[in-house]
C-alpha atoms as a PDB file:
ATOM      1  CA  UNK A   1      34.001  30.538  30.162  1.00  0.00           C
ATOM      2  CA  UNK A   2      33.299  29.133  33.895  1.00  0.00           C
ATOM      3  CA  UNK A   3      30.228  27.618  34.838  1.00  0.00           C
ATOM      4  CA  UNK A   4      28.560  29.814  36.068  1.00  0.00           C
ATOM      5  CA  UNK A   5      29.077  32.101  32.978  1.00  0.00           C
ATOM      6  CA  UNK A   6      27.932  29.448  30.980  1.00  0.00           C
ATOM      7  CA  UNK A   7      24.959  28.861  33.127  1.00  0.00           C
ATOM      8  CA  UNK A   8      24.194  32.551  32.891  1.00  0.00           C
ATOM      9  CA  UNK A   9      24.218  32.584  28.944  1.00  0.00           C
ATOM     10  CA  UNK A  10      22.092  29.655  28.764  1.00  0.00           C
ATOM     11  CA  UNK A  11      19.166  30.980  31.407  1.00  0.00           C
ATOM     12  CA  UNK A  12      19.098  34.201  28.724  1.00  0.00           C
ATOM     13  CA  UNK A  13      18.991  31.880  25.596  1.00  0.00           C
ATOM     14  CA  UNK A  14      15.952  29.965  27.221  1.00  0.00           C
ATOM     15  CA  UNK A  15      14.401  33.254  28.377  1.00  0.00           C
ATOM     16  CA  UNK A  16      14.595  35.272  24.667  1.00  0.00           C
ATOM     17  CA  UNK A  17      13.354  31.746  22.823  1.00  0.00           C
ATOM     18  CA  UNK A  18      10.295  31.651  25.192  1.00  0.00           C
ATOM     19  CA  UNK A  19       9.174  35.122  24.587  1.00  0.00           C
ATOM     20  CA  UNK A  20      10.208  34.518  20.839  1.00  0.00           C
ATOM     21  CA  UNK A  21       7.493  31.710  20.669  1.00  0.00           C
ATOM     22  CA  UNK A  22       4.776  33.693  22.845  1.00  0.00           C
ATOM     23  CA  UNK A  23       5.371  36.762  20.668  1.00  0.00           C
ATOM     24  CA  UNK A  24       4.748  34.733  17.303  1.00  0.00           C
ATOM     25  CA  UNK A  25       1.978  32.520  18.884  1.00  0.00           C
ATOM     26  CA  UNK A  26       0.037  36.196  19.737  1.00  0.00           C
ATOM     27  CA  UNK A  27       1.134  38.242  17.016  1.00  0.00           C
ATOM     28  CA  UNK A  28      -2.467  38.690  15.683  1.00  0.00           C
ATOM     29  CA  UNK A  29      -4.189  39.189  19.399  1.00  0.00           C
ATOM     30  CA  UNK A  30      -7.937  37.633  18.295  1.00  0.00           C
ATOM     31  CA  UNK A  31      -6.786  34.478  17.860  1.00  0.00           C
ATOM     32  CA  UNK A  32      -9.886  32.364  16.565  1.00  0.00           C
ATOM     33  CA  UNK A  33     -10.433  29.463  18.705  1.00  0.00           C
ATOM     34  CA  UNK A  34      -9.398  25.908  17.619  1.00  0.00           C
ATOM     35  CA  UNK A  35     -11.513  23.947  15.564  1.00  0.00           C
ATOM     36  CA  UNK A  36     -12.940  21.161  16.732  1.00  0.00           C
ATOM     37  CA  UNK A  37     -12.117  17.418  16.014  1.00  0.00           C
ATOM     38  CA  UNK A  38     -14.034  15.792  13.007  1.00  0.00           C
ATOM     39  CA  UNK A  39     -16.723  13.319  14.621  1.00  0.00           C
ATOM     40  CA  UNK A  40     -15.448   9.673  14.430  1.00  0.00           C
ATOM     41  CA  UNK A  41     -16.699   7.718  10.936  1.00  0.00           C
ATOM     42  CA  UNK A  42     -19.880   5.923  11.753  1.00  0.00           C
ATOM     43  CA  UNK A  43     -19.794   1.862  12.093  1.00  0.00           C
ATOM     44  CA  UNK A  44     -19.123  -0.960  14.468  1.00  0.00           C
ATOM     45  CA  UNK A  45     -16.067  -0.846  16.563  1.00  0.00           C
ATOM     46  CA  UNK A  46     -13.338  -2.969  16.679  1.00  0.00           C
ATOM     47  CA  UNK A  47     -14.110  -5.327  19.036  1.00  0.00           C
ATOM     48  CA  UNK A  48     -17.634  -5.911  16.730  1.00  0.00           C
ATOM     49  CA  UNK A  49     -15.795  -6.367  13.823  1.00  0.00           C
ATOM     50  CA  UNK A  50     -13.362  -8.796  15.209  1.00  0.00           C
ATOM     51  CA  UNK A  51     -16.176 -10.439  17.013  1.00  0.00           C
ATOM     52  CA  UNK A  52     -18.235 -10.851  13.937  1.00  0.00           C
ATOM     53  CA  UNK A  53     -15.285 -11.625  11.821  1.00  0.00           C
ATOM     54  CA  UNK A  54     -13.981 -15.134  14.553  1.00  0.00           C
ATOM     55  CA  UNK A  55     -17.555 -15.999  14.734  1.00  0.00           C
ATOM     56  CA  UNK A  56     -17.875 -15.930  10.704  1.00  0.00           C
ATOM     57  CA  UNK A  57     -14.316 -17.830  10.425  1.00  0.00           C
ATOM     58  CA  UNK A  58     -15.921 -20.601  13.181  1.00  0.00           C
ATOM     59  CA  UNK A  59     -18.919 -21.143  11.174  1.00  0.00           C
ATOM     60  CA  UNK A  60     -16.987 -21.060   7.970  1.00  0.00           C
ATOM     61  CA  UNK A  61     -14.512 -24.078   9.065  1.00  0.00           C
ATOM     62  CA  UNK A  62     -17.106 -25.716  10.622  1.00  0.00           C
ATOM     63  CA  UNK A  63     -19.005 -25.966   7.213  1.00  0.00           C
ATOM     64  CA  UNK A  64     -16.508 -27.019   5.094  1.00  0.00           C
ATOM     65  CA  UNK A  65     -14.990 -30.017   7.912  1.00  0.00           C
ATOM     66  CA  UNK A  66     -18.619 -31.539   7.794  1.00  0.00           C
ATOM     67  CA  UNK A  67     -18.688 -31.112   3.467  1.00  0.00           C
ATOM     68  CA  UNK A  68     -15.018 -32.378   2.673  1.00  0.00           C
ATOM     69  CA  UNK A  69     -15.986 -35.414   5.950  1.00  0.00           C
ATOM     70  CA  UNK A  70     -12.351 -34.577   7.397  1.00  0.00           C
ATOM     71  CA  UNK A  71     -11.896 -36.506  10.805  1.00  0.00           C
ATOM     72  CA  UNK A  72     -10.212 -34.053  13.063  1.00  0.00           C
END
C-alpha cells in the first residue's frame, strides 16, 4: 500500500468508529439527563483538621516536656 492509500483507509476507519460511538451513545433518543454529583460529606476541611490536629500535637508535647522536667 502507498501512503496515501494508507492514509485513505485510516481517515474511513476514524470516520465509521465515530459514527459507531454516536450511534450507540443515541440509540434510545430521550436520553435522561445525568445525575447529579452526591453533595460533599459534611465536616471540617482539611486544612481544619490539620490545623486542629499540629495545634493538639503542640500542646500535647508541651505538656508532657514540663511533667517528665526534660531540658530541651
Amino acid at each position: 500500500m502507498t501512503l496515501r492509500n494508507k492514509r485513505i483507509f485510516a481517515s474511513i476507519l476514524f470516520v465509521l468508529i465515530s459514527v459507531v460511538c454516536i450511534a450507540q451513545q443515541t440509540k434510545d433518543g430521550n436520553n435522561p439527563p445525568q445525575p447529579l454529583p452526591p453533595p460533599p460529606p459534611p465536616g471540617l476541611s482539611v486544612g481544619v483538621d490539620a490545623t486542629f490536629l499540629i495545634c493538639l500535637a503542640l500542646i500535647y508535647g508541651t505538656w508532657r516536656l514540663l511533667k517528665k522536667d526534660v531540658k530541651i
